[in-house]
Protein backbone atom coordinates (compact mmCIF):
# COMPACT_ATOMS: atom_id res chain seq x y z
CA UNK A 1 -56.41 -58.36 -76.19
CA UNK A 2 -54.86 -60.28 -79.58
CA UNK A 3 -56.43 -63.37 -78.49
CA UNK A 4 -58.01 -64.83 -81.41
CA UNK A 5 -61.00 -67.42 -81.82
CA UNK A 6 -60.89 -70.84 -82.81
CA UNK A 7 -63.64 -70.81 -85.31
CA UNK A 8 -63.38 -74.14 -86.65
CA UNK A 9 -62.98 -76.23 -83.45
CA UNK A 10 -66.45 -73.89 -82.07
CA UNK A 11 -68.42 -74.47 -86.10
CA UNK A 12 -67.40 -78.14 -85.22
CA UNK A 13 -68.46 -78.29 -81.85
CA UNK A 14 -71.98 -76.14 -82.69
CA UNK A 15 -72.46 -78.40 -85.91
CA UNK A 16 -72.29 -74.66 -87.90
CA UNK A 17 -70.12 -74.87 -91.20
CA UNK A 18 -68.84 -71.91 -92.26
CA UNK A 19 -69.13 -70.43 -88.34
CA UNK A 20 -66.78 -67.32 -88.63
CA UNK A 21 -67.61 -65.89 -92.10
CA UNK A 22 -71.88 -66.39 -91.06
CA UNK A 23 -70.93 -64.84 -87.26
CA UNK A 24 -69.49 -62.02 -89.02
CA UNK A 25 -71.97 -61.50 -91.75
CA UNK A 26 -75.74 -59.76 -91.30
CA UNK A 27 -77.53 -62.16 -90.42
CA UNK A 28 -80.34 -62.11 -87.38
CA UNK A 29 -81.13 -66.06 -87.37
CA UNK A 30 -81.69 -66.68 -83.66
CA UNK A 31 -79.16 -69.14 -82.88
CA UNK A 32 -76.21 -67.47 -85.21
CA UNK A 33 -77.29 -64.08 -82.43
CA UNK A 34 -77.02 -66.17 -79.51
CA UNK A 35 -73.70 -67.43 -80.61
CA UNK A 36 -72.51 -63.88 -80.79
CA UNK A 37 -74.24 -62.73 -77.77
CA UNK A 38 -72.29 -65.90 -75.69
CA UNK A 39 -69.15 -64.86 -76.91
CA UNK A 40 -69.54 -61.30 -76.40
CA UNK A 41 -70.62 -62.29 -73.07
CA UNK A 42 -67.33 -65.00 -72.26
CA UNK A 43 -64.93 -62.77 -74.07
CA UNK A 44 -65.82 -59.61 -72.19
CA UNK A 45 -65.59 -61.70 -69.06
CA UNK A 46 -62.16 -62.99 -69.87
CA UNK A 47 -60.87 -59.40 -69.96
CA UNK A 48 -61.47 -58.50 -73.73
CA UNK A 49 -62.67 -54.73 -74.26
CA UNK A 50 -66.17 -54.02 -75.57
CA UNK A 51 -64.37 -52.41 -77.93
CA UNK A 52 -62.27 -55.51 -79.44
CA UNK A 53 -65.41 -57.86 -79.30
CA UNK A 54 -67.19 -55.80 -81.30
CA UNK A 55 -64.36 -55.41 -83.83
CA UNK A 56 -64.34 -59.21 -83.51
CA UNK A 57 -68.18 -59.85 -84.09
CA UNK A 58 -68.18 -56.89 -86.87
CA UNK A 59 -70.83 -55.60 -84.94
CA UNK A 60 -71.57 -51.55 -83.50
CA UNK A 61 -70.38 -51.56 -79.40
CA UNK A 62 -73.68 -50.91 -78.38
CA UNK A 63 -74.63 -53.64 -79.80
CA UNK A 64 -72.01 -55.79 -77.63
CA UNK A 65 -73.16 -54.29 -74.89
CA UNK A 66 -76.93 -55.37 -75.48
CA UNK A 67 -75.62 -59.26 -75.87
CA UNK A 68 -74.13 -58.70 -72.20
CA UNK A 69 -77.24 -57.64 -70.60
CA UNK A 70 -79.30 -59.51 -72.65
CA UNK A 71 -76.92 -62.61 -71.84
CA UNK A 72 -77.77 -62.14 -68.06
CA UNK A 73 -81.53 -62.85 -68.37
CA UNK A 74 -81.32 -65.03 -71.36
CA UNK A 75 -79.08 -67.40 -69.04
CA UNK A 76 -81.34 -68.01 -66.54
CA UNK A 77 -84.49 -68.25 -68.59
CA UNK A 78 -83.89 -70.16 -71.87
CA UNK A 79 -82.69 -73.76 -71.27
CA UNK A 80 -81.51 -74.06 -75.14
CA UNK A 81 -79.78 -71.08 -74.84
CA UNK A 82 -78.12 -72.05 -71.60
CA UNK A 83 -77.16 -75.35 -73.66
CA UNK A 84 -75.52 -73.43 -76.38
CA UNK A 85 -73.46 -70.78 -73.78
CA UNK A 86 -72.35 -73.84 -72.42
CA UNK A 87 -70.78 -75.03 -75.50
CA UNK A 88 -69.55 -71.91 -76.48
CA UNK A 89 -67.79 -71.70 -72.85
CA UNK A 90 -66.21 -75.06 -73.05
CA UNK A 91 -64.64 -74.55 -76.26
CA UNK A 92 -63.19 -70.74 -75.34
CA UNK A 93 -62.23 -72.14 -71.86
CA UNK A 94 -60.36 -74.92 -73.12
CA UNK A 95 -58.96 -74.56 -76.43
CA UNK A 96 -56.35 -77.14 -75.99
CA UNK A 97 -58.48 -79.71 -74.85
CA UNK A 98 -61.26 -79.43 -77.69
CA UNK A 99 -58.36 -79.67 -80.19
CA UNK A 100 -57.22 -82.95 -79.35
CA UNK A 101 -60.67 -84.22 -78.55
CA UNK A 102 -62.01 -83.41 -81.98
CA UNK A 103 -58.52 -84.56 -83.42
């Protein structure tokens, strides 16, 4: 899958400057990993390989796969992160739409 992300429109719609560079980077601050773990989760659910989400994300495949399963419980346990996979989907979803909204 060449699909690629619309970081700015998602840093926007998150309120994260700099979104792409800081998803890509080291860090382990909670909401920067559930970020990651909602798009690993959407993007392997829209047909992307573990493979090319982890090449995306920067991060090991095993690691990918832990955001999937992890994703699953997270979901239906943690309002805030239920919130924030529900941003994440709207702006993957519907890239056109969030474009000219936030235009």
């Amino acid at each position: 899958m060449t699909n690629s992300l619309n970081y700015p429109i998602l840093a926007q719609t998150l309120n994260i400057p700099d979104l792409e560079r800081r998803l890509k980077a080291k860090s382990r601050a909670r909401k920067l990993v559930d970020v990651r773990r909602a798009l690993a989760a959407l993007l392997t659910e829209q047909g992307w390989s573990v493979r090319e989400v982890a090449s995306e994300l920067c991060r090991p495949h095993s690691t990918v796969v832990h955001f999937v399963q992890t994703h699953k419980s997270l979901f239906t346990t943690d309002g805030a992160y239920k919130h924030l996979f529900s941003q994440v989907h709207t702006v993957i979803t519907n890239p056109e739409r969030n474009a000219q909204n936030k235009a």
